[in-house]
C-alpha atoms as a PDB file:
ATOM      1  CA  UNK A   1      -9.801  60.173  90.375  1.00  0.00           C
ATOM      2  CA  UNK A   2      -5.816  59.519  89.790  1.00  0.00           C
ATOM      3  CA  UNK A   3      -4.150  56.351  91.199  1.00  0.00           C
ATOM      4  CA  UNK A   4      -0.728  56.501  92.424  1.00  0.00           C
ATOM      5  CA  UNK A   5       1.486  55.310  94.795  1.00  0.00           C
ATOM      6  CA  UNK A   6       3.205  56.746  97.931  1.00  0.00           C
ATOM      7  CA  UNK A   7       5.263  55.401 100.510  1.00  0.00           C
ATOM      8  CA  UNK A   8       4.086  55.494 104.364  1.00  0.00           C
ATOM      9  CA  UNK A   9       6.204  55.294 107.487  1.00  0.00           C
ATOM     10  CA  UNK A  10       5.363  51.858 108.888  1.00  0.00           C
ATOM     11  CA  UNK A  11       3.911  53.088 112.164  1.00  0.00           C
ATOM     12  CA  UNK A  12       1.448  55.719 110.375  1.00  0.00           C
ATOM     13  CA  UNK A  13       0.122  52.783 107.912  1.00  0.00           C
ATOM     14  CA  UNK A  14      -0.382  50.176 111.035  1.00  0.00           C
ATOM     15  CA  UNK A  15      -2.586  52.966 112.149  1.00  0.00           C
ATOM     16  CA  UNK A  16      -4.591  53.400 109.189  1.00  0.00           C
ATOM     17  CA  UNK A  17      -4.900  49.967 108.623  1.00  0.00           C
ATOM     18  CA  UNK A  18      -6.586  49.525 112.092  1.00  0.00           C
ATOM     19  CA  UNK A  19      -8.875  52.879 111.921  1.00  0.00           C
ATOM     20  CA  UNK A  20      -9.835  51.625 108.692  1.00  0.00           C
ATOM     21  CA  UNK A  21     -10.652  48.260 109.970  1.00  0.00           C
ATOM     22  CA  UNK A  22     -12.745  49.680 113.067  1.00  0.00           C
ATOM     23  CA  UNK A  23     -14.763  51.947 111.082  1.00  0.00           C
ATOM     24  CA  UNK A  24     -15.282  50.002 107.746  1.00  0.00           C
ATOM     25  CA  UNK A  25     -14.278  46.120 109.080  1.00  0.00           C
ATOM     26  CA  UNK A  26     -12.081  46.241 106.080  1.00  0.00           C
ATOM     27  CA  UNK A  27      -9.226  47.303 104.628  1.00  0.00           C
ATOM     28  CA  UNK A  28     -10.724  48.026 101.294  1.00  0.00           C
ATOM     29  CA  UNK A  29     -11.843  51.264 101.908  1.00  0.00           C
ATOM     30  CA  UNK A  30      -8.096  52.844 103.133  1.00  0.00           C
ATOM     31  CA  UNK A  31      -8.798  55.215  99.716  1.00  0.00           C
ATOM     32  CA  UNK A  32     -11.303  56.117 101.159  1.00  0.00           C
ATOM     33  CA  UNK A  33     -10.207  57.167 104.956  1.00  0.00           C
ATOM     34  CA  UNK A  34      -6.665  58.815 103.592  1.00  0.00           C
ATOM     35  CA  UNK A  35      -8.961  61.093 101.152  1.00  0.00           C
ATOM     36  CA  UNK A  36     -10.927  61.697 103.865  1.00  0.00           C
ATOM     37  CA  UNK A  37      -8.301  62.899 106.235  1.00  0.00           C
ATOM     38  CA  UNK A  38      -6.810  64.617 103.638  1.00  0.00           C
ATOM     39  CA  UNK A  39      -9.653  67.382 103.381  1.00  0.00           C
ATOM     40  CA  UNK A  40      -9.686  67.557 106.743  1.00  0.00           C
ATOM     41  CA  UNK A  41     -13.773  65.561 107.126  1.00  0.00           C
ATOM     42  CA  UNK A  42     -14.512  63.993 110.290  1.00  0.00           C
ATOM     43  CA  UNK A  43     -14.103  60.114 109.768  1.00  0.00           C
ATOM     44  CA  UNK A  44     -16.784  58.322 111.906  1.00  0.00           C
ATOM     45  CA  UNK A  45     -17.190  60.500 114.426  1.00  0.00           C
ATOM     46  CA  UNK A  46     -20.197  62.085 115.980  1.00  0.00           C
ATOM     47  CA  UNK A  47     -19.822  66.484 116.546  1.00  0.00           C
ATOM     48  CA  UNK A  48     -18.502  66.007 119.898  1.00  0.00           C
ATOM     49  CA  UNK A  49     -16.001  63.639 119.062  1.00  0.00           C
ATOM     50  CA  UNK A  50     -17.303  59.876 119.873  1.00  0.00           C
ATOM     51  CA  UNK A  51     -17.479  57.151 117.765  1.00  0.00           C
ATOM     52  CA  UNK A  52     -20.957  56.640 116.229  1.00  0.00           C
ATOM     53  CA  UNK A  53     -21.860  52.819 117.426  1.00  0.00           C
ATOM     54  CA  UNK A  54     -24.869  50.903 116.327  1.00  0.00           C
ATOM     55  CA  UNK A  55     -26.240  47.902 118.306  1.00  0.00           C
ATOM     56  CA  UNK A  56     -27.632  45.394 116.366  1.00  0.00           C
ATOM     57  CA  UNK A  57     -28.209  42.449 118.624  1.00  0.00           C
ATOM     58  CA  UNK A  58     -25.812  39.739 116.708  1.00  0.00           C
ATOM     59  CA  UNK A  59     -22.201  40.127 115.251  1.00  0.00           C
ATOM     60  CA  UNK A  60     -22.152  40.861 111.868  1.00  0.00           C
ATOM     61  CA  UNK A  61     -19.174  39.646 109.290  1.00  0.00           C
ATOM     62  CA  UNK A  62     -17.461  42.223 107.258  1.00  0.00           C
ATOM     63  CA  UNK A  63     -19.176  40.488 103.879  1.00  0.00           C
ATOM     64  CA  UNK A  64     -22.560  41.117 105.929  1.00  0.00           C
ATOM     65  CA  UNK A  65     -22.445  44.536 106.901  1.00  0.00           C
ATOM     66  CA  UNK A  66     -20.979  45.274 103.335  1.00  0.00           C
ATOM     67  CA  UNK A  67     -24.102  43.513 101.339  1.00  0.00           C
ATOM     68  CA  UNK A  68     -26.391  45.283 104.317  1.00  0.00           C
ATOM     69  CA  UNK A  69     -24.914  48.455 102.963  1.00  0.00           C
ATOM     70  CA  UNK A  70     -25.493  47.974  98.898  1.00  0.00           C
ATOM     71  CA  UNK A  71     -29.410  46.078  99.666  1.00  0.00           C
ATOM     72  CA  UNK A  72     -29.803  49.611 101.768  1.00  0.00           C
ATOM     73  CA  UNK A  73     -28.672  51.438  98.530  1.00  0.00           C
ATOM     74  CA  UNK A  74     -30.782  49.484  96.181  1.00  0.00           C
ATOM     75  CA  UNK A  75     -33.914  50.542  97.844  1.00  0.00           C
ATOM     76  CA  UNK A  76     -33.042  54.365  98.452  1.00  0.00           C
ATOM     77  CA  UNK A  77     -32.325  54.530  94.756  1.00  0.00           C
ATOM     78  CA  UNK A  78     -35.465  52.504  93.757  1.00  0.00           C
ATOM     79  CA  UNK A  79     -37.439  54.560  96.266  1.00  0.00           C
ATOM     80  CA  UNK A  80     -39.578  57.511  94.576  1.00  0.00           C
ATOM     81  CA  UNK A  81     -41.462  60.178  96.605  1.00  0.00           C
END
């Protein structure tokens, strides 16, 4: 992985900043959508073109869904057929 820096036209970042936020609730994982793009993947979206969407009955915080996430990993790694 290299780290550099580029410069974005002010109207494309504003929309990667909110696609970012709607799919990951934060901005922490822009890397992560412009790589994405970038080689062309499909970024949250189901095979006919909608949003995948999960109902969970309460609102979640960004910190929540995050440590939701890594507790998720912790048991598919400690997990053993």
């Amino acid at each position: 992985m290299v780290k550099t820096t580029i410069v974005l036209d002010d109207e494309l970042y504003r929309k990667l900043v909110k696609e970012a936020l709607d799919k990951y609730g934060t901005t922490r994982k822009l890397s992560l959508l412009i790589n994405q793009k970038l080689r062309g993947e499909k970024t949250g979206e189901t095979q006919n073109g909608e949003r995948l969407r999960m109902k969970l009955g309460r609102d979640l915080k960004p910190e929540e869904i995050e440590k939701l996430i890594e507790d998720g990993w912790r048991e598919v790694i400690r997990w053993k057929p």
